[in-house]
N, C-alpha and C. Protein backbone atom coordinates (compact mmCIF):
# COMPACT_ATOMS: atom_id res chain seq x y z
N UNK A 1 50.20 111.20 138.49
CA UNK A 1 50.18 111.68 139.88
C UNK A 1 48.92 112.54 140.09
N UNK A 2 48.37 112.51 141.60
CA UNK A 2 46.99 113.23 141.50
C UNK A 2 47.41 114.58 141.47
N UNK A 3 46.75 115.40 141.01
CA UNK A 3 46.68 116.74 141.08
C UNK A 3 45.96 117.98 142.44
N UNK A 4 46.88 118.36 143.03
CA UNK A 4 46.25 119.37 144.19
C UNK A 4 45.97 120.25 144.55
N UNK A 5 44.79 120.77 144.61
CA UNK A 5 44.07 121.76 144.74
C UNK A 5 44.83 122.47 145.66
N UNK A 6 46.07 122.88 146.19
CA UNK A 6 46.96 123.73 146.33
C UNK A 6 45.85 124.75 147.59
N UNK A 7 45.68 125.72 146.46
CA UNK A 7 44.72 127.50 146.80
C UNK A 7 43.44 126.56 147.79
N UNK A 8 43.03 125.57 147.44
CA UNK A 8 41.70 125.23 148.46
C UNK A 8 42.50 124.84 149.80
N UNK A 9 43.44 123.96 149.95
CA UNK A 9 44.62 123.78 151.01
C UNK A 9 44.72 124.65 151.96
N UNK A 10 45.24 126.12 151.16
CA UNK A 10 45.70 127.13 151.49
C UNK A 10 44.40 128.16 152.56
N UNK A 11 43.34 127.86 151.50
CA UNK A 11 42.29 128.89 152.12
C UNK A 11 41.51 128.24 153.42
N UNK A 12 42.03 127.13 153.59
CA UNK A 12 41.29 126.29 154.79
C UNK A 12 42.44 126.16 156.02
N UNK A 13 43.87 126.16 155.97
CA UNK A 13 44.78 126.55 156.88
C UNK A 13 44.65 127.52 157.40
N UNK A 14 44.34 127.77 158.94
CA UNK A 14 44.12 129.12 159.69
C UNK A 14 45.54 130.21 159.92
N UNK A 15 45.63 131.17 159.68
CA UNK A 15 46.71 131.93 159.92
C UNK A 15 46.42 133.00 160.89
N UNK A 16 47.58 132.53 162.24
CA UNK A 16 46.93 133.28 163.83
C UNK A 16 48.76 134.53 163.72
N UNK A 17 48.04 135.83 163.40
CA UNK A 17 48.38 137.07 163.66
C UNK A 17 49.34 136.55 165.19
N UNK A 18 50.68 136.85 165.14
CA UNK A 18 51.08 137.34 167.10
C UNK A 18 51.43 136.09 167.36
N UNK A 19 51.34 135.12 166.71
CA UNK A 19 51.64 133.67 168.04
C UNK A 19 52.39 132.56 167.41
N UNK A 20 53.53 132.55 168.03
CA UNK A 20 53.57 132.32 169.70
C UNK A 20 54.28 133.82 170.29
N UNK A 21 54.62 134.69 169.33
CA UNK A 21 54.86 135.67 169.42
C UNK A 21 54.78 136.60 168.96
N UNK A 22 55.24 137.81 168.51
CA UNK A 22 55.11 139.12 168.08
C UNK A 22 54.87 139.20 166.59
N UNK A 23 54.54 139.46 165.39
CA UNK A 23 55.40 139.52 164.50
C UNK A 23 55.42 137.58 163.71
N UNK A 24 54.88 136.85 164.15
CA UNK A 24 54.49 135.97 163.91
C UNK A 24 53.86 135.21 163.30
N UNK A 25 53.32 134.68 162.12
CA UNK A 25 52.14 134.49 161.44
C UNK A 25 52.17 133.10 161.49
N UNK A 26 51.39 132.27 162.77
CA UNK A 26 51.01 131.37 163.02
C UNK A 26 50.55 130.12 161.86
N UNK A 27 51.04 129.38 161.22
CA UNK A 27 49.99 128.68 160.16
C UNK A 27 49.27 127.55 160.85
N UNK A 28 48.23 127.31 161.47
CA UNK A 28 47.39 126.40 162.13
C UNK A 28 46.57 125.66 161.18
N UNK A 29 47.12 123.99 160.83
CA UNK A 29 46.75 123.16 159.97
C UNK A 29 45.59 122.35 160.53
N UNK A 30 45.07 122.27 162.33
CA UNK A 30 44.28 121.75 162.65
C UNK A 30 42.64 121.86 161.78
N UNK A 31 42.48 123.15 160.97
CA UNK A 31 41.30 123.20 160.19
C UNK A 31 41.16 122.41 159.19
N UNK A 32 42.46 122.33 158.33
CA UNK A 32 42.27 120.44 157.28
C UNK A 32 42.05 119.42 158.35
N UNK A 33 41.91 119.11 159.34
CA UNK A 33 41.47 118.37 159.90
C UNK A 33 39.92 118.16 160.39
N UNK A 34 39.60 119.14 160.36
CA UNK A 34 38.13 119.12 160.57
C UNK A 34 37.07 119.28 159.31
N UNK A 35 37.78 119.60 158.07
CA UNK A 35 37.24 119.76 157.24
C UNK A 35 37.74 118.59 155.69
N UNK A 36 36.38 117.50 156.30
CA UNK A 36 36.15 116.15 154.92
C UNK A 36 37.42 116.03 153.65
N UNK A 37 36.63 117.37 153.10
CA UNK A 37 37.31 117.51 151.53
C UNK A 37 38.73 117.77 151.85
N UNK A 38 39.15 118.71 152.75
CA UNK A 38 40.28 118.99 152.67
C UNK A 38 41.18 118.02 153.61
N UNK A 39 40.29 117.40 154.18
CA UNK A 39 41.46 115.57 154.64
C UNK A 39 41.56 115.09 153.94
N UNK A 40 40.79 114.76 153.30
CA UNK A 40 40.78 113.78 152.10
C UNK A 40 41.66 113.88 150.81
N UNK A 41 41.63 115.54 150.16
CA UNK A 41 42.42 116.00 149.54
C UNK A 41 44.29 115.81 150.16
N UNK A 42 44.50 115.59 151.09
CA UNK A 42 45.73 116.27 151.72
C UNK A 42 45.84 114.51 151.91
N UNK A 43 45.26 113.69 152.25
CA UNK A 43 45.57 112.54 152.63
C UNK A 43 45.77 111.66 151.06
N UNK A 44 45.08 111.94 150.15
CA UNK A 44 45.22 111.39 148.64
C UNK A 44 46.40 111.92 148.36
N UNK A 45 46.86 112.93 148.55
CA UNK A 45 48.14 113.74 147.88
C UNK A 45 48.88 112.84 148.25
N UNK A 46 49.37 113.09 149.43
CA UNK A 46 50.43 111.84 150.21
C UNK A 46 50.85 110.37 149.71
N UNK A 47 49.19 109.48 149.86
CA UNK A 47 49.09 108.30 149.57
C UNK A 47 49.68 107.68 148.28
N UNK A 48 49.08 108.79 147.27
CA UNK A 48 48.89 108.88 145.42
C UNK A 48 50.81 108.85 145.52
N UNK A 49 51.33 110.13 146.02
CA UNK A 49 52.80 110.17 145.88
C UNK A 49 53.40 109.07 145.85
N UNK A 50 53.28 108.15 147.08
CA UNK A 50 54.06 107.20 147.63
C UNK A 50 53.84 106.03 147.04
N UNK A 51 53.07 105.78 146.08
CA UNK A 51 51.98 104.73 146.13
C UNK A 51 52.96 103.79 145.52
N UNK A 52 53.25 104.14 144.18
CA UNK A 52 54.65 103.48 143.40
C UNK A 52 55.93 103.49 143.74
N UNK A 53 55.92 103.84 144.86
CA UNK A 53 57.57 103.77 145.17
C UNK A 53 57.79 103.36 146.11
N UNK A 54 59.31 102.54 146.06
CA UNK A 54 59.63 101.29 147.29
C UNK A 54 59.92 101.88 148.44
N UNK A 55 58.97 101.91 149.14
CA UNK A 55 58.69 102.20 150.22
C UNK A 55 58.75 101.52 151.31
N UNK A 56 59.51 101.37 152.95
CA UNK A 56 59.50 100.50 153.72
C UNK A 56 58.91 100.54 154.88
N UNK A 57 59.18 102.07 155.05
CA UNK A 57 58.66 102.20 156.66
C UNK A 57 58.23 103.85 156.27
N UNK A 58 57.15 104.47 156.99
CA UNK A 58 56.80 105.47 157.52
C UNK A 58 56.82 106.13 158.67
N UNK A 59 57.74 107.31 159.06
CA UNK A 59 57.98 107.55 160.10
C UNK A 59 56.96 108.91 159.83
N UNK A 60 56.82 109.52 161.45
CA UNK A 60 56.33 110.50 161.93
C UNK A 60 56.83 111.28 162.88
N UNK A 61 56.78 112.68 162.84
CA UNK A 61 57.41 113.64 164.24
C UNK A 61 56.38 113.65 165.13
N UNK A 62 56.54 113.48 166.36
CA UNK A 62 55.62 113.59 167.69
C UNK A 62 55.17 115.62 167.22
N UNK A 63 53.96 115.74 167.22
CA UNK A 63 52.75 115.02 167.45
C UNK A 63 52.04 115.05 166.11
N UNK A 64 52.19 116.26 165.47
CA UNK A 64 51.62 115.78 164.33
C UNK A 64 51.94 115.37 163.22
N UNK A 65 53.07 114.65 163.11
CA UNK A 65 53.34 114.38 161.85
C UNK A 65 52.76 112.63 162.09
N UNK A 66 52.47 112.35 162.98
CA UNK A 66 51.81 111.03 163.57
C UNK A 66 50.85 111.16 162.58
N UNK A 67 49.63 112.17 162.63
CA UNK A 67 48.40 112.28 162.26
C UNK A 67 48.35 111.88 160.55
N UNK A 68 49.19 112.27 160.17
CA UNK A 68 49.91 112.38 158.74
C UNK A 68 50.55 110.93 158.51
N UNK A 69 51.24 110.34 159.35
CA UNK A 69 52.15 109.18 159.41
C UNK A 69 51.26 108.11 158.88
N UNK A 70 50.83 108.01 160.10
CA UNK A 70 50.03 106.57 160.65
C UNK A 70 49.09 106.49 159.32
N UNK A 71 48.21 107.56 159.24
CA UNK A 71 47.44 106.98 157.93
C UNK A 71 47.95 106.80 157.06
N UNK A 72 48.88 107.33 156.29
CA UNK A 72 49.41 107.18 154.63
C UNK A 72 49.70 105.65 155.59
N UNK A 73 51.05 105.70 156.47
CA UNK A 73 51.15 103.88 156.69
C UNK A 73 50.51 103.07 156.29
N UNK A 74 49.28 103.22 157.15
CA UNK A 74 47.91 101.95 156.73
C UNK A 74 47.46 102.00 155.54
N UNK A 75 47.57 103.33 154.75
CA UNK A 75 46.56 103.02 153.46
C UNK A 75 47.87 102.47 152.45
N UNK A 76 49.16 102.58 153.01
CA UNK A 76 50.26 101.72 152.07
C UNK A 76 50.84 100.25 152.64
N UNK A 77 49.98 100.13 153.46
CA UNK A 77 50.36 98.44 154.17
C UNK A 77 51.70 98.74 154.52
N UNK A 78 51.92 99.82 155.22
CA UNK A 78 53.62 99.52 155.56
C UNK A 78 53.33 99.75 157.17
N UNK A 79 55.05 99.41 157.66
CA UNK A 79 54.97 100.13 159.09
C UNK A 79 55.16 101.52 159.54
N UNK A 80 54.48 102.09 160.63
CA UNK A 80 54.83 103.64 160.97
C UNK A 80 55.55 103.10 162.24
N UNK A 81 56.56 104.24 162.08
CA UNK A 81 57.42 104.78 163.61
C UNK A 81 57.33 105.91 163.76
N UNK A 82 57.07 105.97 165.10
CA UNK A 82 56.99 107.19 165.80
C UNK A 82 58.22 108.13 166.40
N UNK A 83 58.65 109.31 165.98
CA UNK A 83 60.01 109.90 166.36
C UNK A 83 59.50 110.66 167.39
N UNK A 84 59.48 110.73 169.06
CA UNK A 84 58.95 111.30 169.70
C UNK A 84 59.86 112.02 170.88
N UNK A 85 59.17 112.93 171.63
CA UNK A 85 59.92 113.89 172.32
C UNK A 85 60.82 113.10 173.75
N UNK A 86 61.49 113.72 174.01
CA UNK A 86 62.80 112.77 174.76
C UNK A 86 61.55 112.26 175.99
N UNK A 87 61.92 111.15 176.48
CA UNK A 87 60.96 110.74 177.54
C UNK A 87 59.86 110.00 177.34
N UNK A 88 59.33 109.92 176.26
CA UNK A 88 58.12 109.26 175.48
C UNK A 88 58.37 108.38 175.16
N UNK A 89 59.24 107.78 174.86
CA UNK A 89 59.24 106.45 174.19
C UNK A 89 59.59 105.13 175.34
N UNK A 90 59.00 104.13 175.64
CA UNK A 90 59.14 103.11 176.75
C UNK A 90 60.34 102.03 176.28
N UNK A 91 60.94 101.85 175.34
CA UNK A 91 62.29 100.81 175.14
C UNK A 91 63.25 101.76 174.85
N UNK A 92 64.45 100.78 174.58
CA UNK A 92 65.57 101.21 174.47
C UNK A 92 65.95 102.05 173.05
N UNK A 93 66.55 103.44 173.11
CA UNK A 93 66.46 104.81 172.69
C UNK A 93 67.79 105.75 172.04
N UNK A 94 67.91 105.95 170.96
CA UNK A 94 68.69 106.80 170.86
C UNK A 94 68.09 107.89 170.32
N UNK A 95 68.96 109.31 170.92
CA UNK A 95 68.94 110.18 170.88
C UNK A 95 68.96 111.53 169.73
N UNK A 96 68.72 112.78 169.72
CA UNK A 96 69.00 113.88 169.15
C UNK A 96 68.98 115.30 169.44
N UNK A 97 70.01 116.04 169.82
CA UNK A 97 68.80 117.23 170.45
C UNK A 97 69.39 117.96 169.22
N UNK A 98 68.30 119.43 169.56
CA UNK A 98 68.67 120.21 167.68
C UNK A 98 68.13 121.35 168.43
N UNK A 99 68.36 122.43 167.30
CA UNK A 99 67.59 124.33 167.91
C UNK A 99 66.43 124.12 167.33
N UNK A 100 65.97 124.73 167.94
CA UNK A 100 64.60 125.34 167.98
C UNK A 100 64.52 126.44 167.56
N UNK A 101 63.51 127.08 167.45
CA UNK A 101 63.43 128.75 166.65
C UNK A 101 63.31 129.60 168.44
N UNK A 102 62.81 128.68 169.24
CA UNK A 102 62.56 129.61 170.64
C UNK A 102 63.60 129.10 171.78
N UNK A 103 64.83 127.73 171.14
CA UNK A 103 65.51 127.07 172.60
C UNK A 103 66.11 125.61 171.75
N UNK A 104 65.98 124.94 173.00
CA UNK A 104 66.67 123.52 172.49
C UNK A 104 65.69 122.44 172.45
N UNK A 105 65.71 121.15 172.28
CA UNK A 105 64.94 119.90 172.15
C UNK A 105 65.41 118.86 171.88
N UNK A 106 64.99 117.68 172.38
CA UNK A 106 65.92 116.16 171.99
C UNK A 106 64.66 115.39 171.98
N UNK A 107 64.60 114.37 170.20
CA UNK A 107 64.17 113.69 170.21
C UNK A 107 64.55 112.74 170.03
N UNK A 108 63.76 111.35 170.39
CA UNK A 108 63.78 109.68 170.72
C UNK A 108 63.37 109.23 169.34
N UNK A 109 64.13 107.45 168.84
CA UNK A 109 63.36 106.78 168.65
C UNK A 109 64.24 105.64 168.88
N UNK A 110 63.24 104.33 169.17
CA UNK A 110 63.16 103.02 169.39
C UNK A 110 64.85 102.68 168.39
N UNK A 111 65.36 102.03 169.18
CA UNK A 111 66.78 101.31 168.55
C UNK A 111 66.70 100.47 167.37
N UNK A 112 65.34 100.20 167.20
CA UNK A 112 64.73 98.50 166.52
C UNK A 112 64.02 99.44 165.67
N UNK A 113 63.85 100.73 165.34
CA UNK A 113 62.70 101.10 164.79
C UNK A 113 63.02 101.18 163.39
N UNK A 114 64.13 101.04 162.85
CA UNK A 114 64.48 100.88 161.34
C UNK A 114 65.60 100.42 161.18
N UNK A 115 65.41 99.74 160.01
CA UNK A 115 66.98 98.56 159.72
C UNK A 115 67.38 98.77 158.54
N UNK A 116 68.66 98.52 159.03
CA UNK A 116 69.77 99.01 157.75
C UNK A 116 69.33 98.60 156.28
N UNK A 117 69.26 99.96 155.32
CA UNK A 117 68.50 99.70 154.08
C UNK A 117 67.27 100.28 154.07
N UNK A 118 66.41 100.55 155.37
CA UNK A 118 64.73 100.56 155.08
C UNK A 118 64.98 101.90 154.52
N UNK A 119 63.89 102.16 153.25
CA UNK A 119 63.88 103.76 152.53
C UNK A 119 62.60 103.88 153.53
N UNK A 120 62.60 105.57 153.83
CA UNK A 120 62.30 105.74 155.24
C UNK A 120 61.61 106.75 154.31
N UNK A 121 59.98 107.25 154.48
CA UNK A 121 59.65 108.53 154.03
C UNK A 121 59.29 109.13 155.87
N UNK A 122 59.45 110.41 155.78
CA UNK A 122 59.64 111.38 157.30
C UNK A 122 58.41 112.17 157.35
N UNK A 123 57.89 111.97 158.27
CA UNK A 123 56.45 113.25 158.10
C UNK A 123 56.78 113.96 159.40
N UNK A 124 55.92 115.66 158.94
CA UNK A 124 55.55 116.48 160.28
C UNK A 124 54.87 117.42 159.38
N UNK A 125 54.36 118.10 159.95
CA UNK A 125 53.18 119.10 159.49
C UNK A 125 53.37 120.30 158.73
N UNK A 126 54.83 120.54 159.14
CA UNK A 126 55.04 122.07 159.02
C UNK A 126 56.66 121.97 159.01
N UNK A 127 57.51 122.81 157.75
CA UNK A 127 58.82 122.60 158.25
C UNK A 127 59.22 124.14 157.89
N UNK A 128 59.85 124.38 159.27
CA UNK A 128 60.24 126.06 159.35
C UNK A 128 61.53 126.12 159.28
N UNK A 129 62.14 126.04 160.01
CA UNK A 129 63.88 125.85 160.09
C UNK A 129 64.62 124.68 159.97
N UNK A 130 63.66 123.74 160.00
CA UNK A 130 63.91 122.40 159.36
C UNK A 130 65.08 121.56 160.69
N UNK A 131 65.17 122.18 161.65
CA UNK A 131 65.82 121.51 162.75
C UNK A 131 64.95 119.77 163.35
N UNK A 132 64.20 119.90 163.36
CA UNK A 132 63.03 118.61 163.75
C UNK A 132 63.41 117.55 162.81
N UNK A 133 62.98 118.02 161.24
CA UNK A 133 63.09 117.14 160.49
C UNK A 133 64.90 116.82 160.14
N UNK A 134 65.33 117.51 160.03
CA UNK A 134 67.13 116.70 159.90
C UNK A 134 67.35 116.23 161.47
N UNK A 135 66.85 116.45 162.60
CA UNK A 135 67.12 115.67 163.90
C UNK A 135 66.85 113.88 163.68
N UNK A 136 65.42 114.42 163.11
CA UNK A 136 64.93 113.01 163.02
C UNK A 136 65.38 112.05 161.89
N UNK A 137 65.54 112.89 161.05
CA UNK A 137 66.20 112.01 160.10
C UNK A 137 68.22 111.77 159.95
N UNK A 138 68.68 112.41 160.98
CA UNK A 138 69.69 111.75 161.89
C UNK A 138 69.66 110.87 162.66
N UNK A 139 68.56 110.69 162.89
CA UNK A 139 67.95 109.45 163.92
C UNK A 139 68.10 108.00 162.96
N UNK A 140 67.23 108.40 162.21
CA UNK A 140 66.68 107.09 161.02
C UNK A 140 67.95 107.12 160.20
N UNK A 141 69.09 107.36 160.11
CA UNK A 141 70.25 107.51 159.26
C UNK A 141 71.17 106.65 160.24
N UNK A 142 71.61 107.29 161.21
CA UNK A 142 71.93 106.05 162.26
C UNK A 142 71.77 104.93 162.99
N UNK A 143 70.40 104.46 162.21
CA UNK A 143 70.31 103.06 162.49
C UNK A 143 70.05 102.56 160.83
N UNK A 144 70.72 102.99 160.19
CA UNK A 144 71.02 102.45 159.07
C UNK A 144 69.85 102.51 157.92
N UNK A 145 68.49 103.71 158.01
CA UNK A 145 68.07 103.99 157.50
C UNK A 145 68.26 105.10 155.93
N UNK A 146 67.71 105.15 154.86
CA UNK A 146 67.59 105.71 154.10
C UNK A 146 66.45 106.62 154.04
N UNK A 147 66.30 107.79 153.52
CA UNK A 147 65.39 108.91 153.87
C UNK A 147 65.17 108.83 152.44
N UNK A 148 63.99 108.78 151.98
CA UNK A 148 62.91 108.63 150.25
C UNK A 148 63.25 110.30 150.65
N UNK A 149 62.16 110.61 151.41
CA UNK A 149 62.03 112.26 151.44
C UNK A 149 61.54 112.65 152.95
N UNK A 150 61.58 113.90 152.91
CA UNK A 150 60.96 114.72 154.57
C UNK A 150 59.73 115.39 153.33
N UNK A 151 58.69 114.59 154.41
CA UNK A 151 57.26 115.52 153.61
C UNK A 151 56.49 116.00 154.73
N UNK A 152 55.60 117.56 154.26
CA UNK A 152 55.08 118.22 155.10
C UNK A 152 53.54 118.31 154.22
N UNK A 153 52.94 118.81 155.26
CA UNK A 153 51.66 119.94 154.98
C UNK A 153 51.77 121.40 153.95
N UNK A 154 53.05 122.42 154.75
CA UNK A 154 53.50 123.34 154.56
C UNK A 154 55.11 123.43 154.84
N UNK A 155 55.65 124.40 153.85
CA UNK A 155 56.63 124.87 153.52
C UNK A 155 56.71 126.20 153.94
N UNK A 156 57.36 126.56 155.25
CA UNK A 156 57.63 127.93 155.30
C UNK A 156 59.53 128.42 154.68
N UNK A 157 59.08 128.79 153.47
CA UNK A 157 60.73 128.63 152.74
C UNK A 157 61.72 130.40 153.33
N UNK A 158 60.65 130.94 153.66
CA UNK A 158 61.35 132.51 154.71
C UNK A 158 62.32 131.68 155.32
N UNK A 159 61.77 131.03 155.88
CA UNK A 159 62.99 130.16 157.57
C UNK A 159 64.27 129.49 157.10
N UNK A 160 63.93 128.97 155.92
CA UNK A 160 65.17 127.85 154.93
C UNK A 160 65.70 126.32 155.06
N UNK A 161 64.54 126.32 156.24
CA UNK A 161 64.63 124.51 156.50
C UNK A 161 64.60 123.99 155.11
N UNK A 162 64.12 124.18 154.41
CA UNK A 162 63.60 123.13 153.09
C UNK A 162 65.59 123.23 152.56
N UNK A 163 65.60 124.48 152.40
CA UNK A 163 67.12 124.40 151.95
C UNK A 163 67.94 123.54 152.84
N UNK A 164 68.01 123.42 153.92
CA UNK A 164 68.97 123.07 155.27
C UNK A 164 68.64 121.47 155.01
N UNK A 165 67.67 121.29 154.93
CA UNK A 165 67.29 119.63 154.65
C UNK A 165 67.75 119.00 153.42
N UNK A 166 67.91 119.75 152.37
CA UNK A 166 67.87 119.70 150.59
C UNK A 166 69.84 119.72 151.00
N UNK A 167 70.28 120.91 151.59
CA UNK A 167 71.39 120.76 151.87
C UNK A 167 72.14 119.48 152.34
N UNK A 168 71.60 118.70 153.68
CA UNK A 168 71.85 117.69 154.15
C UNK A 168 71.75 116.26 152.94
N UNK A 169 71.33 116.53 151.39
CA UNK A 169 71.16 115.49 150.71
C UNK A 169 70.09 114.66 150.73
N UNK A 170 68.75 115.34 151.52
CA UNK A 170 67.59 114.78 151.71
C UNK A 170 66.26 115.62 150.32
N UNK A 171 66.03 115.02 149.81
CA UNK A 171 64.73 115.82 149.29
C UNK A 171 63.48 115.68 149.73
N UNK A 172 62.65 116.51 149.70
CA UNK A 172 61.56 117.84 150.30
C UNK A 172 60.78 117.83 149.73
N UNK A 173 59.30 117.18 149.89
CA UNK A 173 58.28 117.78 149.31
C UNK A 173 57.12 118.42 150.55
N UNK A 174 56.55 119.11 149.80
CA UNK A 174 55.08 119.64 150.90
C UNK A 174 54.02 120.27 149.82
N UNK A 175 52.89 119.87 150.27
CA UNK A 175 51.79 120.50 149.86
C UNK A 175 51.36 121.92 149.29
N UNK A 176 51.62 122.77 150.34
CA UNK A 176 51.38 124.01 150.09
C UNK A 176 52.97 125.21 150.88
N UNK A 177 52.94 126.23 150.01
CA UNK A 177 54.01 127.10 150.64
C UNK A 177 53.39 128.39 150.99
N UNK A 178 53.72 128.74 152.48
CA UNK A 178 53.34 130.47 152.57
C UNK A 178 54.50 131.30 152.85
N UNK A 179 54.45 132.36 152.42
CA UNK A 179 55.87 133.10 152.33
C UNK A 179 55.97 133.81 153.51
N UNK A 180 57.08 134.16 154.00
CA UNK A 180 57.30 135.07 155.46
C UNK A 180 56.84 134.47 156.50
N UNK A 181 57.21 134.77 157.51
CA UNK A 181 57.17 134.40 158.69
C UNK A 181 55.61 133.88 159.52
């Protein structure tokens, strides 16, 4: 398995003081995105993981776990689905709504978008309370999907999604972990 420079990960993720609120410590992953080595690094991690294992479909959380999705997809010749916010999706739809850390939310996906049996790996960027990712992977469970794993960028383990997901009988990987809020 490749090995990941973890601490370089870490020092290139922006951390915004206050937002979206008080007391807050923002982790903003858009900087591995702008920066070569550290796409590249973060996109090999992924790929390298998955590479040997029966794998069917790649899903993604609207919006960025797309960013994350879609490529490992293509560089594993599989298909991506998109799990997106209620209203977004143009065919026929079932549902999820779940808490939020600030309210409520319901996400979509396509009825056709996974078939009974497909081992399903789950992406999104960031898992805090882990409500998104067990929504969605209630989604992909009821149309007769299997969940490989919910994989992230980051692990905020303060919040206990990783537990809440690990709880639900799903296993968890992510890149890098920052502690507290």
């Amino acid at each position: 398995m490749l090995k990941v420079d973890t601490d370089y990960l870490k020092k290139i993720i922006r951390t915004v003081p206050d937002w979206p609120e008080k007391g807050v410590m923002f982790r903003d992953i858009t900087p591995l995105f702008q920066d070569p080595q550290a796409l590249r690094l973060m996109m090999d991690a992924f790929i390298h993981r998955y590479f040997d294992q029966k794998i069917d479909v790649i899903a993604g959380v609207d919006a960025r776990g797309f960013l994350l999705g879609v490529t490992i997809a293509y560089e594993l010749n599989l298909p991506f689905v998109p799990v997106r916010k209620k209203g977004k999706l143009p065919f026929k739809t079932i549902s999820e709504d779940y808490e939020l850390e600030y309210g409520k939310a319901t996400i979509e996906l396509h009825d056709d978008a996974v078939k009974k049996g497909d081992r399903v790996v789950l992406f999104d960027d960031l898992i805090a309370t882990g409500g998104t990712m067990l929504a969605a992977a209630k989604l992909i469970q009821r149309l007769g999907g299997d969940i490989v794993e919910a994989a992230a960028i980051v692990d905020l383990p303060a919040l206990k999604g990783s537990e809440k997901i690990q709880a639900a009988g799903i296993a968890v990987h992510s890149l890098v972990e920052f502690e507290g809020l």
